[in-house]
Protein backbone atom coordinates (compact mmCIF):
# COMPACT_ATOMS: atom_id res chain seq x y z
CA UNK A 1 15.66 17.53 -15.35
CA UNK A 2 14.85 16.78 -18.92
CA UNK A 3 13.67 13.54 -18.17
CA UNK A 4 11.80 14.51 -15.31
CA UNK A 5 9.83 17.54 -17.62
CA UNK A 6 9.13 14.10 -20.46
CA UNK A 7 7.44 11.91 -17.65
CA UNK A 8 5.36 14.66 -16.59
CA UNK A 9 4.53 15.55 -20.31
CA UNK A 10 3.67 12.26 -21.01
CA UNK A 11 1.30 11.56 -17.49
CA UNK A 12 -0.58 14.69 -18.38
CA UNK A 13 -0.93 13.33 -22.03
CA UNK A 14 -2.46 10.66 -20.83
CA UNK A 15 -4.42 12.53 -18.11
CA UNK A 16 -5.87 14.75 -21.18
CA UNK A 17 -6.49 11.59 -23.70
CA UNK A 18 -8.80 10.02 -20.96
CA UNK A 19 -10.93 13.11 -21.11
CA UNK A 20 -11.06 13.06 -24.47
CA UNK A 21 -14.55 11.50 -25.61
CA UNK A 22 -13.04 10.80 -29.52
CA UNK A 23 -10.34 8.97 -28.40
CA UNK A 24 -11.29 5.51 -28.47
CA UNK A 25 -11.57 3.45 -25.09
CA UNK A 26 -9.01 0.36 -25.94
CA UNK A 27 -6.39 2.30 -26.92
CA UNK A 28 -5.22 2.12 -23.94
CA UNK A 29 -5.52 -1.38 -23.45
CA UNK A 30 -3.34 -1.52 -26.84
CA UNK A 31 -0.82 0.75 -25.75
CA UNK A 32 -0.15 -1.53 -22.14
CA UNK A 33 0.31 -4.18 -24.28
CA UNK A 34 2.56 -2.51 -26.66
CA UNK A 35 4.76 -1.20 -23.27
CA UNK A 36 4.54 -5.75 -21.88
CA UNK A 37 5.01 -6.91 -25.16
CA UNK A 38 7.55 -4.66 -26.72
CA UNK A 39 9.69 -1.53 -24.43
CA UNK A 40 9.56 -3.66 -21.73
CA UNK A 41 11.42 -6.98 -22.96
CA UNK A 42 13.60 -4.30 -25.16
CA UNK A 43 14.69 -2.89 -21.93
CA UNK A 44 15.47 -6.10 -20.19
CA UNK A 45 17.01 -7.62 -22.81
CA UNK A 46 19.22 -4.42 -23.97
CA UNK A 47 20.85 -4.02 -19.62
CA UNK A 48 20.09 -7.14 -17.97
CA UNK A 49 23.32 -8.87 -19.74
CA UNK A 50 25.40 -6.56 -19.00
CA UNK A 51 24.80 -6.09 -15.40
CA UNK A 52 27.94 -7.74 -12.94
CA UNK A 53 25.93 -10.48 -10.62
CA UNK A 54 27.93 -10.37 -7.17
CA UNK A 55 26.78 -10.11 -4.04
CA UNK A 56 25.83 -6.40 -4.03
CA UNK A 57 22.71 -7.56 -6.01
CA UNK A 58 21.52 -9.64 -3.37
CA UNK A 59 20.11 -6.67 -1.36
CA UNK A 60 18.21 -5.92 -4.91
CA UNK A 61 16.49 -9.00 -4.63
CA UNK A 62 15.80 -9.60 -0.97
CA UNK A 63 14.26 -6.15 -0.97
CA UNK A 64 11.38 -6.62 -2.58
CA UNK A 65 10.10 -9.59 -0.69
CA UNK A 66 11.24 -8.16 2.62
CA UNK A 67 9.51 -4.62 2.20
CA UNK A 68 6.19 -6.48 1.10
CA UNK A 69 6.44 -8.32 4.28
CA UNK A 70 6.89 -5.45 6.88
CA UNK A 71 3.94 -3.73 4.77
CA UNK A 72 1.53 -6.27 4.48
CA UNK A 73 1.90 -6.98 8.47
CA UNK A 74 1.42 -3.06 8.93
CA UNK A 75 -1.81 -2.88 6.87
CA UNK A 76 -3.07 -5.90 8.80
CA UNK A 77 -2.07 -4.25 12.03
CA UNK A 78 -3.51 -0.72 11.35
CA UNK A 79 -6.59 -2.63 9.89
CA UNK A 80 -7.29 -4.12 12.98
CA UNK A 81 -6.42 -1.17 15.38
CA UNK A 82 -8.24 0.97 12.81
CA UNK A 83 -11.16 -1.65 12.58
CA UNK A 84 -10.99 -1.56 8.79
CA UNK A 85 -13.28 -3.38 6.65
CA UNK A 86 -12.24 -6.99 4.95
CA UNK A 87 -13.11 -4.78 1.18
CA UNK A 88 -10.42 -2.13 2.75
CA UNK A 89 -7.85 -4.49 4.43
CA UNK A 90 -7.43 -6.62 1.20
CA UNK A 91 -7.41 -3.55 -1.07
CA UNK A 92 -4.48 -2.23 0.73
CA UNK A 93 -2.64 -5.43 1.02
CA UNK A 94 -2.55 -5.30 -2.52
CA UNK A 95 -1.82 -1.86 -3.41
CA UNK A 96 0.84 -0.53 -0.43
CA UNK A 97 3.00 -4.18 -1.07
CA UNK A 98 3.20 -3.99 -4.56
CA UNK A 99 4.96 -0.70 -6.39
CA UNK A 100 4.85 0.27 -9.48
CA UNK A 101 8.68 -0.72 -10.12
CA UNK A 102 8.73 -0.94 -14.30
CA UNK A 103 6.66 1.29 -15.94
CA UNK A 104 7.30 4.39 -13.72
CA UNK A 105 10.28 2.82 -11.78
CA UNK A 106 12.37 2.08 -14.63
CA UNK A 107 11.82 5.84 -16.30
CA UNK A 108 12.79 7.55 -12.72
CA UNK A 109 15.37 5.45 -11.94
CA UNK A 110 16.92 6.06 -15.29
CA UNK A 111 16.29 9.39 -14.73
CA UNK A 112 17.94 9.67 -11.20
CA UNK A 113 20.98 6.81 -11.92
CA UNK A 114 21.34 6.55 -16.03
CA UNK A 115 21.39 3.57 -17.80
CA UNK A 116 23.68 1.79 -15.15
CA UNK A 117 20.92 2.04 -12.59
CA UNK A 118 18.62 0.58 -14.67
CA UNK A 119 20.10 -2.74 -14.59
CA UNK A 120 19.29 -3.25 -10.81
CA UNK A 121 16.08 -1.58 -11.46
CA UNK A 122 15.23 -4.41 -13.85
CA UNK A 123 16.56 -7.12 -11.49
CA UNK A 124 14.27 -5.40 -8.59
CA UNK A 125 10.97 -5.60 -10.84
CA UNK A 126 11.58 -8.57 -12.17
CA UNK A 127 12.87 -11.21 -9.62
CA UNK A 128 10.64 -9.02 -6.98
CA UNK A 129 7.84 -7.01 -7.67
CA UNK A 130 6.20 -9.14 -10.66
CA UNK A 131 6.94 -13.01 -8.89
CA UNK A 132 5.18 -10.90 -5.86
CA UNK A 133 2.11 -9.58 -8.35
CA UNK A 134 1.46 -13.27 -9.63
CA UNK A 135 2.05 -15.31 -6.62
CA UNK A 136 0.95 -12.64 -3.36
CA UNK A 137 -1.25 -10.82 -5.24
CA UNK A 138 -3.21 -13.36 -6.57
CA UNK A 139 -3.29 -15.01 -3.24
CA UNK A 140 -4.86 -11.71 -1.42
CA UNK A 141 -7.08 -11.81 -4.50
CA UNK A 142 -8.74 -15.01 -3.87
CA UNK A 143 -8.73 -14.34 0.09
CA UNK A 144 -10.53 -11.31 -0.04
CA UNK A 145 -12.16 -10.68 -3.18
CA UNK A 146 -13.17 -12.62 -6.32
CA UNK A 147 -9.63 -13.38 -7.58
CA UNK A 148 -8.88 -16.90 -8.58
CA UNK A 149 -5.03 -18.07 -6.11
CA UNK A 150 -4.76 -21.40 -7.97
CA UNK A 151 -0.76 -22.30 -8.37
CA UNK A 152 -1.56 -23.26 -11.91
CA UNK A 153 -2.66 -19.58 -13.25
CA UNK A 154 -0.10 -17.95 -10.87
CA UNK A 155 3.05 -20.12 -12.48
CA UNK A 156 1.26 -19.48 -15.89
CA UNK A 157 0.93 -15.80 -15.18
CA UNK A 158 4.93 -15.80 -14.64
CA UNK A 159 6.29 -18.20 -17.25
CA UNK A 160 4.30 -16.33 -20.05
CA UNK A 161 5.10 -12.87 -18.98
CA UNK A 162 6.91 -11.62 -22.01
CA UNK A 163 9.16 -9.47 -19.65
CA UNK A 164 9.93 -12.27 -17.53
CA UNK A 165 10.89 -14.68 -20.59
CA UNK A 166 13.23 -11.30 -21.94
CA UNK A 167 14.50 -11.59 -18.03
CA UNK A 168 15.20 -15.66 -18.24
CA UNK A 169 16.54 -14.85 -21.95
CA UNK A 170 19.05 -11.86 -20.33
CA UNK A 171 20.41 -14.05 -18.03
CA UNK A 172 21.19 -16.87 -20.30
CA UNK A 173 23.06 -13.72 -22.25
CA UNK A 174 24.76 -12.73 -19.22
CA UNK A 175 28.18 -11.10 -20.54
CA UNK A 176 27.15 -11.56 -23.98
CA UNK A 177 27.38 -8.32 -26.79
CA UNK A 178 24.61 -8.26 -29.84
CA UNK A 179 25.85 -6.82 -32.84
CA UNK A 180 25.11 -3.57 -33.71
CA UNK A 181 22.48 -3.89 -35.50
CA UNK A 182 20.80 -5.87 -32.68
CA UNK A 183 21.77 -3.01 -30.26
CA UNK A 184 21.06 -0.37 -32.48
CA UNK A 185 16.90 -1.78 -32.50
CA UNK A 186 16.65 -2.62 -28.79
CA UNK A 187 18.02 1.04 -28.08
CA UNK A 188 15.16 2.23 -30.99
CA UNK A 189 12.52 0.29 -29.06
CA UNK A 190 13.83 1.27 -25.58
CA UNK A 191 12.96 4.59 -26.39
CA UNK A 192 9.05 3.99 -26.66
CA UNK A 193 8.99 3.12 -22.69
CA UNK A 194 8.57 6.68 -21.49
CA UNK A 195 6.12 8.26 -23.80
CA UNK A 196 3.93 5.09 -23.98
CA UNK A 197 3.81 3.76 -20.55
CA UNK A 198 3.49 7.43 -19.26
CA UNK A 199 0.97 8.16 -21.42
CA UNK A 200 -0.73 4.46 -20.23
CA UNK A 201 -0.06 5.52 -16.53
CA UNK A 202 -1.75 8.79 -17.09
CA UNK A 203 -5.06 8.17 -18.63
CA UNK A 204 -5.61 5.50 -15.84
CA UNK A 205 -5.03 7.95 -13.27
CA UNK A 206 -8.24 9.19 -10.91
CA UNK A 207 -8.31 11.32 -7.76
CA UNK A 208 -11.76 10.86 -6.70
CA UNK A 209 -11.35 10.31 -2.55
CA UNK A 210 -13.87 8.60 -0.86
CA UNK A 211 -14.26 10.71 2.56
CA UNK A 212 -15.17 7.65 4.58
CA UNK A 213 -11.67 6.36 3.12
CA UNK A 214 -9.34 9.04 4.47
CA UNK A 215 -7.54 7.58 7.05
CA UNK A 216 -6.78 4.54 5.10
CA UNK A 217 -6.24 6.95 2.11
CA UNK A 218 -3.52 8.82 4.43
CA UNK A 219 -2.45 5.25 6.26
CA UNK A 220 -1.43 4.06 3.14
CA UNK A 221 0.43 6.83 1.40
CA UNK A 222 2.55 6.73 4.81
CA UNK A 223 3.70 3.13 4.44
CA UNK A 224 4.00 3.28 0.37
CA UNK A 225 6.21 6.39 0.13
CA UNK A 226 7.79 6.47 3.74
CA UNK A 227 7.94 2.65 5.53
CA UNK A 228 8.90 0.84 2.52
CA UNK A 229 11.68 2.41 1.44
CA UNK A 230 13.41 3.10 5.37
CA UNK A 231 12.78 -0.95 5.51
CA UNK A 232 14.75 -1.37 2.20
CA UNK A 233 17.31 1.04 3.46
CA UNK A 234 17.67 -0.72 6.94
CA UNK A 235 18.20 -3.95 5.09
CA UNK A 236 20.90 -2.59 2.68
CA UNK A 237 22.77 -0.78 5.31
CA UNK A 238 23.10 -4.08 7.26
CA UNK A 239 24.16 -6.20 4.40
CA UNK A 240 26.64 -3.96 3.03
CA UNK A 241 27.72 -0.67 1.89
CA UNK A 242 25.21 1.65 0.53
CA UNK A 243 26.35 1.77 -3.44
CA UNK A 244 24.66 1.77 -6.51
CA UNK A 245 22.64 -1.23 -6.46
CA UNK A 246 21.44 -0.39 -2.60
CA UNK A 247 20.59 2.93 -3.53
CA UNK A 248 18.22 1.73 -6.60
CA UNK A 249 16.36 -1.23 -4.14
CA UNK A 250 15.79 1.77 -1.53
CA UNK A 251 14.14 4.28 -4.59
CA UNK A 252 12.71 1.11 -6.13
CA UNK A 253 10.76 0.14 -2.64
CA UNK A 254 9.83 3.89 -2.56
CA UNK A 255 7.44 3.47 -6.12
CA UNK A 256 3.75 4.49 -6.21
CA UNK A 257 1.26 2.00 -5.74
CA UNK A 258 1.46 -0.35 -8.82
CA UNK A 259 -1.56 0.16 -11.50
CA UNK A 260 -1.71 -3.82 -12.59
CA UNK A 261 -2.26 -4.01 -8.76
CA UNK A 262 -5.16 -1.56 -8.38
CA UNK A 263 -6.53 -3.06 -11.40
CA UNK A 264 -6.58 -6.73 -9.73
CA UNK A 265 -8.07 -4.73 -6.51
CA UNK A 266 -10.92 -3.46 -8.54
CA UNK A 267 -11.84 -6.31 -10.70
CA UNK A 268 -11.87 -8.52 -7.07
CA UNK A 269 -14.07 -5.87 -5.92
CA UNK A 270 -11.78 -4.18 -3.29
CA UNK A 271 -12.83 -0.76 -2.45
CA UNK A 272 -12.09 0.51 -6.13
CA UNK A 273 -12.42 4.23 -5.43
CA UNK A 274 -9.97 3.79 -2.66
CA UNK A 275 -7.75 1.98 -5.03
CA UNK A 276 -7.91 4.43 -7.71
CA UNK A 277 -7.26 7.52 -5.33
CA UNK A 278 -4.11 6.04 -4.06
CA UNK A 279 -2.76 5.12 -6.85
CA UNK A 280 -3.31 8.27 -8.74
CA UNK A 281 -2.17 10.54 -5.79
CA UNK A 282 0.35 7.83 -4.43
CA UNK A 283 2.11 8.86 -8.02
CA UNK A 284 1.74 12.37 -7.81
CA UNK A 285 3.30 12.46 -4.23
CA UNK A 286 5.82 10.40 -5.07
CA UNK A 287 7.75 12.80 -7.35
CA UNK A 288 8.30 14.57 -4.13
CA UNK A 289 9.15 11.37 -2.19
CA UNK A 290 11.43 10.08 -4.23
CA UNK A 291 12.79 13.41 -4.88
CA UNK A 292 13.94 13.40 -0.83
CA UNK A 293 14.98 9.84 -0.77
CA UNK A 294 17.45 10.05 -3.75
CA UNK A 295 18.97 13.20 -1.59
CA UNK A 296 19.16 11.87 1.33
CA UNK A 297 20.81 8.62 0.39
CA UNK A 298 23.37 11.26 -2.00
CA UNK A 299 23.94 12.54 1.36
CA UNK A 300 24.60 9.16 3.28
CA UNK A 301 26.93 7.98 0.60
């Protein structure tokens, strides 16, 4: 519970700093980088080498990629039953696909699991949701908006991601302990990931709904919160028991709408008040999701 009560401090921080006209406008730009550039890689580099690689983490990985699938063909399918525009179809392909699995996934699932969740959680975001971000997202970018899909800036995009090199560092680390000292700072900086990316999260937050949008709004929400994480579960359940690393891809698929995401769907000129609604309610409502999932797969296990 006491993590919970921090996030929510920390989003309503945020909330109130945006609406704060003395507060100047990059520092939030500043503090995103400080969360890619610094908690982040602290994070992956402090639990990624000491998580066991069998084949339980298989699920972790497949997830992501699977659940983007099965929601990307939804959207396309309720965009053409619904006779959605190309502006709402492409926003939606980027924001119900893509969740935001690091800077609120890793603080709930640390919440929910401990530090021995987070591990998977990393391995989730990081061989999943980010490859997806670079590679799909900048595809639906440059099919439907004004994004650039050129291999070059997508592999650049991954290979200079400072989480992603912390990721290819962890792995070469794999069973590896730091000294103490080493441990002692990753632990110090690990500690700056919920009050600054919550804060980040929070003053980026809007809830302006476009009525015209509604049933996309509502369309989305359903496959974000609900479809993606009973595809995850169907998937785990068939490839093995439903432990720790199952439970964590289910939650993980089961994220809000990613921010980076609704930030690509804006700049490409995707229906940016649509964008922006969902992911500021898509978070809010997915305290509540999560809340049911995490109980209900207590309950299966």
């Amino acid at each position: 519970m006491g993590n919970f009560l921090l996030i929510f401090a920390f989003l309503t921080l945020g909330a109130l700093l945006a609406r704060i006209t003395a507060v100047p406008k990059e520092m939030s730009r500043l503090l995103n980088r400080f969360v890619i550039y610094v908690s982040l890689p602290a994070v992956v580099l402090l639990h990624l080498p000491g998580i066991h690689l069998d084949t339980s983490v298989v699920a972790v990985v497949i997830a992501p990629y699977l659940t983007a699938l099965a929601s990307a063909l939804a959207v396309l399918l309720l965009g053409r039953f619904y006779r959605w525009s190309r502006e709402v179809t492409g926003a939606l392909l980027l924001v119900v696909p893509l969740g935001n699995t690091s800077f609120v996934g890793y603080p709930i699932i640390d919440a929910f699991y401990g530090k021995e969740g987070l591990g998977y959680a990393i391995v989730y975001d990081q061989l999943g949701t980010f490859i997806l971000l670079a590679s799909y997202g900048s595809i639906i970018a440059g099919l439907y908006g004004s994004g650039s899909a050129h291999p070059k800036v997508m592999l650049k995009k991954v290979l200079l991601f400072p989480p992603f090199i912390a990721l290819i560092a962890g792995l070469l680390l794999m069973g590896v302990s730091f000294p103490p000292p080493v441990t002692s700072g990753l632990e110090v900086l690990e500690l700056t990931l919920v009050p600054v990316a919550m804060t980040v999260v929070g003053y980026s937050l809007q809830f302006r709904i476009d009525r015209s949008h509604m049933r996309a709004f509502w369309s989305a929400l359903g496959l974000k919160l609900l479809f993606m994480p009973l595809v995850a579960l169907m998937l785990v359940l068939v490839m093995g028991p439903l432990d720790l690393p199952a439970q964590v891809a289910v939650l993980e698929a089961g994220m809000a709408s990613m921010v980076t995401a609704g930030v690509l769907a804006s700049v490409s000129g995707l229906a940016p008040r649509l964008v922006a609604s969902l992911v500021g309610y898509g978070l809010i409502f997915s305290f509540a999701t999560l809340g049911a999932w995490f109980g209900f797969l207590k309950l299966l296990s």
